[in-house]
N, C-alpha and C. Protein backbone atom coordinates (compact mmCIF):
# COMPACT_ATOMS: atom_id res chain seq x y z
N UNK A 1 129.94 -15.22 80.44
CA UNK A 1 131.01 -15.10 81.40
C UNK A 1 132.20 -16.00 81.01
N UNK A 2 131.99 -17.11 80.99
CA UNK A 2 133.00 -18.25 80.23
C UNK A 2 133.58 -17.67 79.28
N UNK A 3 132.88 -17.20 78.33
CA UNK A 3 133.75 -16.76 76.81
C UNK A 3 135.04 -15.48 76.96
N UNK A 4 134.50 -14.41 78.24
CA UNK A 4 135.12 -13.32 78.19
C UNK A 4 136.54 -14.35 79.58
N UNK A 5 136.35 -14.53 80.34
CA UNK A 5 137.57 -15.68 80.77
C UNK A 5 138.22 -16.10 79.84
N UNK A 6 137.48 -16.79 78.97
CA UNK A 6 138.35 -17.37 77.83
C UNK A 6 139.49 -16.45 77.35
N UNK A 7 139.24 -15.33 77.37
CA UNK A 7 139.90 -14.43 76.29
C UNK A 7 140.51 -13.30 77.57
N UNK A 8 140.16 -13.18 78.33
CA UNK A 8 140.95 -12.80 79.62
C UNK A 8 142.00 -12.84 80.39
N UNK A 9 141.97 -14.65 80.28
CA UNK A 9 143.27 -15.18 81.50
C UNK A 9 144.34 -15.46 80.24
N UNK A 10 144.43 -15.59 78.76
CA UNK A 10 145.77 -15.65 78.35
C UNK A 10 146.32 -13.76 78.50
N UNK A 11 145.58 -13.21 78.28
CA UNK A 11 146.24 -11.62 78.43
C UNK A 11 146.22 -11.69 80.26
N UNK A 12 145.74 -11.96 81.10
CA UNK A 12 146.75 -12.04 82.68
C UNK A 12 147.82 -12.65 82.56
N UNK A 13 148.09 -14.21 81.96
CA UNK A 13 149.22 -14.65 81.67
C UNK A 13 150.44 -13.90 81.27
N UNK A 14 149.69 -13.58 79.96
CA UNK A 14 151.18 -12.42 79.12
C UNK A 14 151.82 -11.59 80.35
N UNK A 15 150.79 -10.80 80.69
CA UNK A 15 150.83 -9.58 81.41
C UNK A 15 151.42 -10.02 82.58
N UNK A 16 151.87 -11.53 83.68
CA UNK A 16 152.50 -12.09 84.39
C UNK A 16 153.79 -12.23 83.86
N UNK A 17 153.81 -13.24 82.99
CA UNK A 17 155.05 -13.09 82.51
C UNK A 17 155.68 -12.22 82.11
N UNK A 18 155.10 -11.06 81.87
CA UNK A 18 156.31 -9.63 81.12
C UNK A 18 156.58 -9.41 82.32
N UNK A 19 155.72 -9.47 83.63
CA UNK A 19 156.24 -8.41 84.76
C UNK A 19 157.74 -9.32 85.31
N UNK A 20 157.60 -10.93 85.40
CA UNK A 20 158.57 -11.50 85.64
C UNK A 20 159.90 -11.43 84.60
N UNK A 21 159.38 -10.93 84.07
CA UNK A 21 160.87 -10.69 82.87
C UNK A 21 161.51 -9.41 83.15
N UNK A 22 160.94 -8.64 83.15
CA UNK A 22 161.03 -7.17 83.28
C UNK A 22 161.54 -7.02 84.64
N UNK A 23 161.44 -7.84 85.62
CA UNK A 23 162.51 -7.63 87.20
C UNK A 23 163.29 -8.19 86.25
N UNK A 24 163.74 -9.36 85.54
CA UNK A 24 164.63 -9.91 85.61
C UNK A 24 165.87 -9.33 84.61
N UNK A 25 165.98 -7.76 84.13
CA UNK A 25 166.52 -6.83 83.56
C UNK A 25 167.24 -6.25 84.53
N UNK A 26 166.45 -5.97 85.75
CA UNK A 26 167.45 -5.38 86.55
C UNK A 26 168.31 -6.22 87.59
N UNK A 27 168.27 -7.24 87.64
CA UNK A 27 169.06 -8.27 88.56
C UNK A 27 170.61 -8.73 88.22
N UNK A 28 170.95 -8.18 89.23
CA UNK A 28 172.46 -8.96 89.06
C UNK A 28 173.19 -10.15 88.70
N UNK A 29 173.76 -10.77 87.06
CA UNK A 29 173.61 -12.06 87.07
C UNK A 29 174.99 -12.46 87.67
N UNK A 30 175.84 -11.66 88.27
CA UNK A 30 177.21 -12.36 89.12
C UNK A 30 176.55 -12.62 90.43
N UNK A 31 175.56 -11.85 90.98
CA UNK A 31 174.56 -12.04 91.99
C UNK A 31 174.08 -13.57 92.53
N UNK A 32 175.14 -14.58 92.92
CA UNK A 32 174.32 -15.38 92.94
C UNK A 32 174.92 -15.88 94.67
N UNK A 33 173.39 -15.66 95.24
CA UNK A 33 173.73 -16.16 96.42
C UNK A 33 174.46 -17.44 96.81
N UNK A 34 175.00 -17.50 98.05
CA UNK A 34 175.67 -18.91 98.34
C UNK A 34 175.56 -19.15 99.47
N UNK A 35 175.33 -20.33 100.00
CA UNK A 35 174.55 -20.48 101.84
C UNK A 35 175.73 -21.08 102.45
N UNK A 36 177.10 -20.03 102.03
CA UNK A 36 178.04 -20.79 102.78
C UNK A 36 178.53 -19.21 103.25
N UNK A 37 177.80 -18.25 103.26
CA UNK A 37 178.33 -17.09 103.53
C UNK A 37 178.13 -17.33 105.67
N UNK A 38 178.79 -16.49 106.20
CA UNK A 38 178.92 -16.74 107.36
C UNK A 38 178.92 -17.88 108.04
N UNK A 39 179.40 -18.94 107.17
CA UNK A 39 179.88 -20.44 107.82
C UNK A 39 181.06 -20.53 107.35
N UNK A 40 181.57 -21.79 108.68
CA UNK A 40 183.39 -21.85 108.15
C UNK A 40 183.25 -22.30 106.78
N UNK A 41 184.99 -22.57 106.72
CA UNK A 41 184.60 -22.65 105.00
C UNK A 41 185.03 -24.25 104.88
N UNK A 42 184.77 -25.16 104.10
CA UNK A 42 184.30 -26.23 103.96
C UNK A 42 186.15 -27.03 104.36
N UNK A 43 185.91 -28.03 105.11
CA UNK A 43 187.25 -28.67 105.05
C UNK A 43 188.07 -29.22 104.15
N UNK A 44 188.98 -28.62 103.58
CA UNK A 44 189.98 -29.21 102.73
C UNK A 44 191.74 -29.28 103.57
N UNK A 45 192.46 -30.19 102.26
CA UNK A 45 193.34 -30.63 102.61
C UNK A 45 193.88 -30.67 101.19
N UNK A 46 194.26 -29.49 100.35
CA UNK A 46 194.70 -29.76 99.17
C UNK A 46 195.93 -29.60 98.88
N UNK A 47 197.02 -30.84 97.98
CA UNK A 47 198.11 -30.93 97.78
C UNK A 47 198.91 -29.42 96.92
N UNK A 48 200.18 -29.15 97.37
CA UNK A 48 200.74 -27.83 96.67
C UNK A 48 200.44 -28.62 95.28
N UNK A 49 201.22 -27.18 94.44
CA UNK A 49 201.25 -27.42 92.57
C UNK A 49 203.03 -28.25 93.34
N UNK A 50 203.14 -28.61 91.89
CA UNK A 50 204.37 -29.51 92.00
C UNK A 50 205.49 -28.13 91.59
N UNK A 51 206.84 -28.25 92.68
CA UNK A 51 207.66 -27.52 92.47
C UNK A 51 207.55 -26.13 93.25
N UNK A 52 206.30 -26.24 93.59
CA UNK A 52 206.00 -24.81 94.40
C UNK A 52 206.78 -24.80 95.58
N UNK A 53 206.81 -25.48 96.32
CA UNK A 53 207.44 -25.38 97.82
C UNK A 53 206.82 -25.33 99.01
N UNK A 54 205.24 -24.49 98.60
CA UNK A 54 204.86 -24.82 100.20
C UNK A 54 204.20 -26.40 100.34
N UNK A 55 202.68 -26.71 101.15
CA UNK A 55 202.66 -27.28 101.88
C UNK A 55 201.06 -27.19 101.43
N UNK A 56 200.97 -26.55 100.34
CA UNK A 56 199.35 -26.71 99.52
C UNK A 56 198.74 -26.19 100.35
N UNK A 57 196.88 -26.30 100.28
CA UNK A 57 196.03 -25.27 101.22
C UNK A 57 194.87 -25.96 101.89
N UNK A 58 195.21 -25.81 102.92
CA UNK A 58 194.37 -26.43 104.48
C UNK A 58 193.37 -25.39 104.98
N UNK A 59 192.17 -26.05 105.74
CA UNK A 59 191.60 -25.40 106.00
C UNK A 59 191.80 -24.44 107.11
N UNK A 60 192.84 -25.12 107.54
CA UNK A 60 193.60 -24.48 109.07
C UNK A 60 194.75 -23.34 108.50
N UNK A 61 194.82 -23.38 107.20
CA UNK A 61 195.18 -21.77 106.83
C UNK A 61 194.43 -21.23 106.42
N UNK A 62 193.69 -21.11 106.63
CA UNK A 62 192.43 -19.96 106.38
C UNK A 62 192.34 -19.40 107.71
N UNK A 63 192.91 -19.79 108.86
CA UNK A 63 191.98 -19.02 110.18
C UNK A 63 193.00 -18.27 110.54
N UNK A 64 193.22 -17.24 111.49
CA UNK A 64 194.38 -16.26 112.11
C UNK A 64 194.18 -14.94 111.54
N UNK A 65 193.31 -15.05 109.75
CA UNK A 65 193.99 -13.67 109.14
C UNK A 65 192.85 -13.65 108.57
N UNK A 66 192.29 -12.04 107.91
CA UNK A 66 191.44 -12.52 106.79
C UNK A 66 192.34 -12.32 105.69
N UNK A 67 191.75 -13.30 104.87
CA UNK A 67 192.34 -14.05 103.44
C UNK A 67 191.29 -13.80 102.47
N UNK A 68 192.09 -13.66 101.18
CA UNK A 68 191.31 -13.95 100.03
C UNK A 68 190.98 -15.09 99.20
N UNK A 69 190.39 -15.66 99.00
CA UNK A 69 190.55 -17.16 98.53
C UNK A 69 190.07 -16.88 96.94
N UNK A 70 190.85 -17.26 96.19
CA UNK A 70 190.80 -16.97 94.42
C UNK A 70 190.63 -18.54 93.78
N UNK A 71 189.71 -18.76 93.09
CA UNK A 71 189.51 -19.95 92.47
C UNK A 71 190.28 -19.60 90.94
N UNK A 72 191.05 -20.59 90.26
CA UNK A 72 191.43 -20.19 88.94
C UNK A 72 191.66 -21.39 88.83
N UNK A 73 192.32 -21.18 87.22
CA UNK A 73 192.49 -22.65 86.52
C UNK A 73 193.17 -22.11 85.30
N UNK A 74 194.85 -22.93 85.03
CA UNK A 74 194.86 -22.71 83.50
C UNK A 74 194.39 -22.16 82.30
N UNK A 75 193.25 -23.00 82.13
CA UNK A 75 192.04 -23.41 81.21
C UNK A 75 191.17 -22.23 80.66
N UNK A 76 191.37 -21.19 82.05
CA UNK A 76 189.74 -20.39 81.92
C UNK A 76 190.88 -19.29 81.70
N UNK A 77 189.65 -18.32 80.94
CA UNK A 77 190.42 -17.55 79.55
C UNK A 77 189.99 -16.10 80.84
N UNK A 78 189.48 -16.11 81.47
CA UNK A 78 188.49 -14.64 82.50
C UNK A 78 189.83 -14.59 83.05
N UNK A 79 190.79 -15.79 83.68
CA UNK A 79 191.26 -15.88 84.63
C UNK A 79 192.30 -15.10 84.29
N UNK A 80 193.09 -15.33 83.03
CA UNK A 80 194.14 -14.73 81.95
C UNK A 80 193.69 -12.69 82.52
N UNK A 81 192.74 -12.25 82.17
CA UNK A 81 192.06 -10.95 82.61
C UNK A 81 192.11 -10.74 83.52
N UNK A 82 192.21 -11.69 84.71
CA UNK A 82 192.22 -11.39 86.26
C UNK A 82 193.47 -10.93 86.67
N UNK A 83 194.14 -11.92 85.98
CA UNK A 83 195.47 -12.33 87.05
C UNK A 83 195.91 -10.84 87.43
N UNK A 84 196.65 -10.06 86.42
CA UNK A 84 197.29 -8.61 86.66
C UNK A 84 196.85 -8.04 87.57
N UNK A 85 195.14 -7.64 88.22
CA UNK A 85 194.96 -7.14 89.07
C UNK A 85 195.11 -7.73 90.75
N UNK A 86 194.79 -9.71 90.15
CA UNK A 86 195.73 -10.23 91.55
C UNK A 86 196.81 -10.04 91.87
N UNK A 87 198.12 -9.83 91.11
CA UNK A 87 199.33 -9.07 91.34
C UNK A 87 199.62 -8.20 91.98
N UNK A 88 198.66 -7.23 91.32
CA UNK A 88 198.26 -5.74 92.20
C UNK A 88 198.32 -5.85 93.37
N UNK A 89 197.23 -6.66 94.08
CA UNK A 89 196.55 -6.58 95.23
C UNK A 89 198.01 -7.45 96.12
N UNK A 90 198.08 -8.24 95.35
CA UNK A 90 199.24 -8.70 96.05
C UNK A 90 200.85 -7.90 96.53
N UNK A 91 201.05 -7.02 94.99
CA UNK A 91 202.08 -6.11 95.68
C UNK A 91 201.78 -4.94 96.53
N UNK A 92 200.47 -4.67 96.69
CA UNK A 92 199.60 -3.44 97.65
C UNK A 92 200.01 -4.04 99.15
N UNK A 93 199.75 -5.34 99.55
CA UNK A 93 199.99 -6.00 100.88
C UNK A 93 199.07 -6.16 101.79
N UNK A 94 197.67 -6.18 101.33
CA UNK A 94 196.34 -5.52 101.96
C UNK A 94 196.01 -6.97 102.16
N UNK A 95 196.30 -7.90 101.85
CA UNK A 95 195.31 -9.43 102.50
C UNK A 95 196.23 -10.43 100.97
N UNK A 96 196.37 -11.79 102.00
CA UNK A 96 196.74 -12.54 101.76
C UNK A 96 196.31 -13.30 100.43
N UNK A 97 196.50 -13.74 99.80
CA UNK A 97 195.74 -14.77 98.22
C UNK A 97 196.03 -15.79 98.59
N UNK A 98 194.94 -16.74 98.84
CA UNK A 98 195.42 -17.98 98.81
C UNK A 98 194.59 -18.48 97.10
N UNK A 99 195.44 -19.55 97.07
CA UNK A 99 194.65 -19.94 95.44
C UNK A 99 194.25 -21.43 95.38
N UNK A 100 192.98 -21.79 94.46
CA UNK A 100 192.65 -23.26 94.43
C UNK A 100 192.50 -22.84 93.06
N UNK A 101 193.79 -24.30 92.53
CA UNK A 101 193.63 -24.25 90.75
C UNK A 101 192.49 -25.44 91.06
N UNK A 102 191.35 -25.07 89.74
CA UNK A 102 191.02 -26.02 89.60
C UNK A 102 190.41 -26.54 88.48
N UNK A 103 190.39 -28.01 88.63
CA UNK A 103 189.65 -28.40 87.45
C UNK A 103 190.71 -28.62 86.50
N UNK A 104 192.08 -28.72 87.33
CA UNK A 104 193.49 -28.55 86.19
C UNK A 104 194.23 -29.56 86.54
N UNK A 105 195.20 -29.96 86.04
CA UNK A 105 196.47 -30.36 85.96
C UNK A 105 197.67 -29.70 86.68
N UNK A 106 197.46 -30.30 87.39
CA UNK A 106 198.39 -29.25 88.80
C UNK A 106 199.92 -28.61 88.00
N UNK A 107 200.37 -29.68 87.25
CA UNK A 107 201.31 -29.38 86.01
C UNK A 107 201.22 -27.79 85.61
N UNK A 108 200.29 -28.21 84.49
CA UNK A 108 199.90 -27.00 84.13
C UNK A 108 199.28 -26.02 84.57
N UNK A 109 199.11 -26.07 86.05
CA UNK A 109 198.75 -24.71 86.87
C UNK A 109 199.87 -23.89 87.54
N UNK A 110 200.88 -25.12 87.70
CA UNK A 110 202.03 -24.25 87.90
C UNK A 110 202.81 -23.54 87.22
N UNK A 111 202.89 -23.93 85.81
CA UNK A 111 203.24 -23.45 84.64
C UNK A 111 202.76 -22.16 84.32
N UNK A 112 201.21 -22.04 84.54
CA UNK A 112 200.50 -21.24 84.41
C UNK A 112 200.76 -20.01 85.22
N UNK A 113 201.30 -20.40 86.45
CA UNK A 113 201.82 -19.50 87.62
C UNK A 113 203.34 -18.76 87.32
N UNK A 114 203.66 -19.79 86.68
CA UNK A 114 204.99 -19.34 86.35
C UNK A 114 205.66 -18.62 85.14
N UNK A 115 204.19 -18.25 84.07
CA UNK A 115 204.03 -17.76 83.07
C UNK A 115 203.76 -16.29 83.44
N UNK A 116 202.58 -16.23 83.78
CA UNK A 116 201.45 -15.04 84.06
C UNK A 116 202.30 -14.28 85.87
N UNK A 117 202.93 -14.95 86.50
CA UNK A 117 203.54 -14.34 87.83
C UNK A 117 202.64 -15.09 89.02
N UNK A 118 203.02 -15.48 90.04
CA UNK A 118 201.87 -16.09 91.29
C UNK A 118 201.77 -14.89 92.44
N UNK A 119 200.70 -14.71 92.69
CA UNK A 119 199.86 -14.16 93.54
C UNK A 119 199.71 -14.70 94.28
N UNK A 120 200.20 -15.58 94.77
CA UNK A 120 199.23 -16.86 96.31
C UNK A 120 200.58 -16.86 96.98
N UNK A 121 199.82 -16.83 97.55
CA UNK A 121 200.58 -17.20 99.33
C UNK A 121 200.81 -18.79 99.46
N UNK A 122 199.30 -19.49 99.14
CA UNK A 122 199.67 -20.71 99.46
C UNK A 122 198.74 -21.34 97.92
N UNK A 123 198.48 -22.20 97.38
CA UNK A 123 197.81 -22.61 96.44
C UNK A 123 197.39 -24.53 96.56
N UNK A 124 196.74 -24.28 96.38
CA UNK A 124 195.72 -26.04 96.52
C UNK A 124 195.66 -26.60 95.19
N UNK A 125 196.06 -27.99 94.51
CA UNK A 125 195.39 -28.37 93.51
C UNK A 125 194.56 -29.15 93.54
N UNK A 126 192.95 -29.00 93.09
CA UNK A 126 191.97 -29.18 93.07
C UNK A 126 191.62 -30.32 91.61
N UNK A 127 192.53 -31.13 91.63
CA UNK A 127 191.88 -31.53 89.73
C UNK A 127 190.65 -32.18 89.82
N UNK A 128 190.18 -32.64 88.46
CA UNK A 128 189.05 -32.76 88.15
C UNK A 128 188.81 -33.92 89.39
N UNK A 129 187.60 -34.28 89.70
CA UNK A 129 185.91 -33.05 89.22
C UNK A 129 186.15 -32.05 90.39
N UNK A 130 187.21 -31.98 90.64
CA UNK A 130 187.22 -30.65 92.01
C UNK A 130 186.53 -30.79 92.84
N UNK A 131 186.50 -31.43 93.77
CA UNK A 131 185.72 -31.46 95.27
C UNK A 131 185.57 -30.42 96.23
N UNK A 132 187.04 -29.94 96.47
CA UNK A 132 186.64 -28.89 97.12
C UNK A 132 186.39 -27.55 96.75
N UNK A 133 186.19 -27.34 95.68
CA UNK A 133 185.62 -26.19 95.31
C UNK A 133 184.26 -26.38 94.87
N UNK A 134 184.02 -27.60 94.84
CA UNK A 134 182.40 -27.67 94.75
C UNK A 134 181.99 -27.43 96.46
N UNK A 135 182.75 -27.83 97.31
CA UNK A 135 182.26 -27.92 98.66
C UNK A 135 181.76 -26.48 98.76
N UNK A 136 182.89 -24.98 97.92
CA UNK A 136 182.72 -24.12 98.86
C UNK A 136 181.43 -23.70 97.43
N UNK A 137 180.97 -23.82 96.81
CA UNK A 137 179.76 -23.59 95.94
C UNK A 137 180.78 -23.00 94.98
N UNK A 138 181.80 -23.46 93.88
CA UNK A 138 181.82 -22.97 92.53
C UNK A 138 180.95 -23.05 91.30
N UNK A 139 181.09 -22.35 90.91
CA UNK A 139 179.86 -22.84 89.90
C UNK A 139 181.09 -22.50 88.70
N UNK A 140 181.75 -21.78 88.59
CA UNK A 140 182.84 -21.18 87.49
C UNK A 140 184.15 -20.44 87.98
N UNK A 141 184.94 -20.79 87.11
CA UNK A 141 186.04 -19.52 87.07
C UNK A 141 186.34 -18.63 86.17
N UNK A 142 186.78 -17.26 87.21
CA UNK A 142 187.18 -17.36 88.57
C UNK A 142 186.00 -16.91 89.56
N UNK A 143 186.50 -17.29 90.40
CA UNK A 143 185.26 -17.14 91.97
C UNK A 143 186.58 -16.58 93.24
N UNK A 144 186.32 -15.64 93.66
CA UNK A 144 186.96 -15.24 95.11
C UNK A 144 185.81 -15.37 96.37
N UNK A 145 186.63 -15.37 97.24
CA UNK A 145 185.95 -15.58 98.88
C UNK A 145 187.10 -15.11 99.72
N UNK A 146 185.77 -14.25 100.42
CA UNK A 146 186.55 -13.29 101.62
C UNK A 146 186.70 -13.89 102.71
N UNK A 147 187.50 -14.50 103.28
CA UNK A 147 187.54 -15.07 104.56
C UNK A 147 187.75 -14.77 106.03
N UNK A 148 187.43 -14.71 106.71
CA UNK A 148 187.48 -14.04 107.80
C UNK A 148 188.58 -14.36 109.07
N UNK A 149 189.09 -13.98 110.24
CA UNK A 149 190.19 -14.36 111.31
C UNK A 149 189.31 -16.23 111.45
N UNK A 150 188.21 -15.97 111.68
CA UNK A 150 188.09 -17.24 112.19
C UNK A 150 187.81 -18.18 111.28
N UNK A 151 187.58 -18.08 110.01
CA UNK A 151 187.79 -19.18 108.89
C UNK A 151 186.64 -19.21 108.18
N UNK A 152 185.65 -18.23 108.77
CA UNK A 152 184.51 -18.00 107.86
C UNK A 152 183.95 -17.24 106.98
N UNK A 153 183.70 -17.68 106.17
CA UNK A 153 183.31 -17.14 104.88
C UNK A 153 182.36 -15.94 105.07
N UNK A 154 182.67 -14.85 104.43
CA UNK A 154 182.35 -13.26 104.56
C UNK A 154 181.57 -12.96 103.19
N UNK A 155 182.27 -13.24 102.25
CA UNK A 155 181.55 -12.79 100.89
C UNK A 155 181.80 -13.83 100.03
N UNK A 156 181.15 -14.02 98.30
CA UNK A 156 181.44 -14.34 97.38
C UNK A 156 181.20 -13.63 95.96
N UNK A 157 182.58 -13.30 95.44
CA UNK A 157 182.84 -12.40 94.13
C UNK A 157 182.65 -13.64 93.64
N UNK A 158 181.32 -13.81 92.44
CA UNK A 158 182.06 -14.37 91.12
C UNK A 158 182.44 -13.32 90.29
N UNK A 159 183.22 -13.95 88.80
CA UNK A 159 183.79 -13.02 87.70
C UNK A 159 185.25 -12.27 88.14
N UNK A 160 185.40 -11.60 87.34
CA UNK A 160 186.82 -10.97 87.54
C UNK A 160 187.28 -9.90 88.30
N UNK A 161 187.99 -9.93 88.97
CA UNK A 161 187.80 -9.13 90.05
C UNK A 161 189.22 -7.59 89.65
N UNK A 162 188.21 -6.64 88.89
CA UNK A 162 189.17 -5.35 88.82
C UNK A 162 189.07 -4.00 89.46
N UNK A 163 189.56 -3.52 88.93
CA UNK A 163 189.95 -2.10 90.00
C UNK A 163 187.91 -1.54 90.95
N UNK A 164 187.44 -1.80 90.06
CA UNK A 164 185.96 -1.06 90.28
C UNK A 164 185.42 -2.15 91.78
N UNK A 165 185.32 -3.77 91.06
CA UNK A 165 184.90 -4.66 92.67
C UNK A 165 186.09 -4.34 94.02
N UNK A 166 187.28 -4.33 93.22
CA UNK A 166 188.27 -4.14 94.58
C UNK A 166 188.11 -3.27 95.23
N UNK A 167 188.16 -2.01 94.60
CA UNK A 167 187.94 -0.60 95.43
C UNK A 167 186.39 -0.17 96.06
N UNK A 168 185.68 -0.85 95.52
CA UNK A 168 184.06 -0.59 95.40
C UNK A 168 183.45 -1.82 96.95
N UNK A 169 183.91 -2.69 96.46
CA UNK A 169 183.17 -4.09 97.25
C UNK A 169 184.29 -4.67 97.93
N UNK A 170 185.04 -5.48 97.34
CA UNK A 170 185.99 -6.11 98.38
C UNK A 170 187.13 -5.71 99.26
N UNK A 171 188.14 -4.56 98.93
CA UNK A 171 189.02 -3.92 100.10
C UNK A 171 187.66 -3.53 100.83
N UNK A 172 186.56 -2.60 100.68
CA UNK A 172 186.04 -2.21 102.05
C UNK A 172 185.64 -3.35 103.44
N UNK A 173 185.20 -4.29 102.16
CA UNK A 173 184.45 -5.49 103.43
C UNK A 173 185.83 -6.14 104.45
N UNK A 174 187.40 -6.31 103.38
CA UNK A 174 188.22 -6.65 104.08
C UNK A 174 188.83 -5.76 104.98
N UNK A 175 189.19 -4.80 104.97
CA UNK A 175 189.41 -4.01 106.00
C UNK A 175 188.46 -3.58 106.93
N UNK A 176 187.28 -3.45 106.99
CA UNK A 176 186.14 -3.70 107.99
C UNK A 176 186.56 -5.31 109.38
N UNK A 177 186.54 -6.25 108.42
CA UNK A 177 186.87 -7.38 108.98
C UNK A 177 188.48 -7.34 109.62
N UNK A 178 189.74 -6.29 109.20
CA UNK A 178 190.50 -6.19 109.74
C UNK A 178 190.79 -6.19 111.17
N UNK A 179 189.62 -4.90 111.52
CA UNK A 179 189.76 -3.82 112.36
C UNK A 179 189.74 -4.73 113.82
C-alpha cells in the first residue's frame, strides 16, 4: 500500500497543479479586484500642475456628477496610447475627466498635457511615491475610476481605455449611473 502512495500522490499533485493552471488561461489579467469599489473614494487634496489654472483635485470634486477619474503620468508609454481616445471622450461631452498625474514631476506633466492636448477638467499632482493614488489602489498606469453623484467609486478600468472598454464597459455603467 505504501509503495503504490508513493507513486500515486506525485501524479495527484501534477494533476492539481495543471487544473490550477489551466483556470488560470482563462482569467482576466486587467481583472483585478479592488475593495474600494462602492466606497467613497479616498480623501485627497491634490495641488494643480503648475500653470494650469485651476485649483488641482479634491475630494469634494468628485461628488455632484459622475466623473471619470484617469490616473496617468508623463513617464508611462500605455498612457501616450490612451490619451487620443481621452480626447475623444472628452470632445463627445458624456462625463467629466478628472486626472491624477502621477509618480511625476508636476513640470513635466504639464508639459506632457500641453504636448499630447488635456482632457481633464481638473488634474491633481500626485509626485512620487504618490499617496493618493495608492489610497485609491493603483497598482500602474494608466488606471480609470468611475465615480459616482455621491463620490463613490463604481468601477475600476486598469490598462488603456479604447473604443471596445468605452463602448463595451464604461459609457454603459456611466450613463446607467446618470439616469
Amino acid at each position: 500500500m505504501k509503495s503504490r502512495l508513493a507513486y500515486l500522490l506525485p501524479v495527484l499533485i501534477f494533476v492539481g497543479l495543471l487544473g490550477f493552471f489551466f483556470k488560470g488561461l482563462f482569467l482576466d489579467p486587467k481583472a483585478i479586484p479592488s475593495v474600494l469599489i462602492d466606497k467613497p473614494v479616498p480623501n485627497i487634496d491634490l495641488a494643480a500642475l503648475p500653470g494650469r489654472g485651476d485649483t488641482g483635485l479634491k475630494s469634494e470634486h468628485l461628488k455632484g456628477q459622475v466623473s471619470l477619474v484617469n490616473i496617468f503620468g508623463s513617464w508611462c508609454v500605455a498612457c501616450v496610447a490612451e490619451h487620443p481616445y481621452l480626447m475623444k471622450i472628452k470632445a463627445e461631452g458624456s462625463v467629466p475627466i478628472m486626472g491624477i498625474d502621477w509618480r511625476d514631476d508636476p513640470k513635466a506633466g504639464m508639459a506632457w498635457l500641453q504636448k499630447h492636448g488635456d482632457p481633464y477638467e481638473r488634474v491633481g499632482a500626485d509626485p512620487a511615491p504618490g499617496h493618493a493614488s495608492v489610497d485609491f489602489g493603483v497598482t500602474g498606469a494608466p488606471e480609470s475610476f468611475v465615480v459616482d453623484r455621491d463620490g463613490r467609486i463604481r468601477y475600476k478600468h486598469v490598462g488603456i481605455i479604447d473604443d471596445r472598454v468605452w463602448k463595451q464597459t464604461l459609457l454603459p455603467i456611466i450613463k446607467e449611473l446618470q439616469k
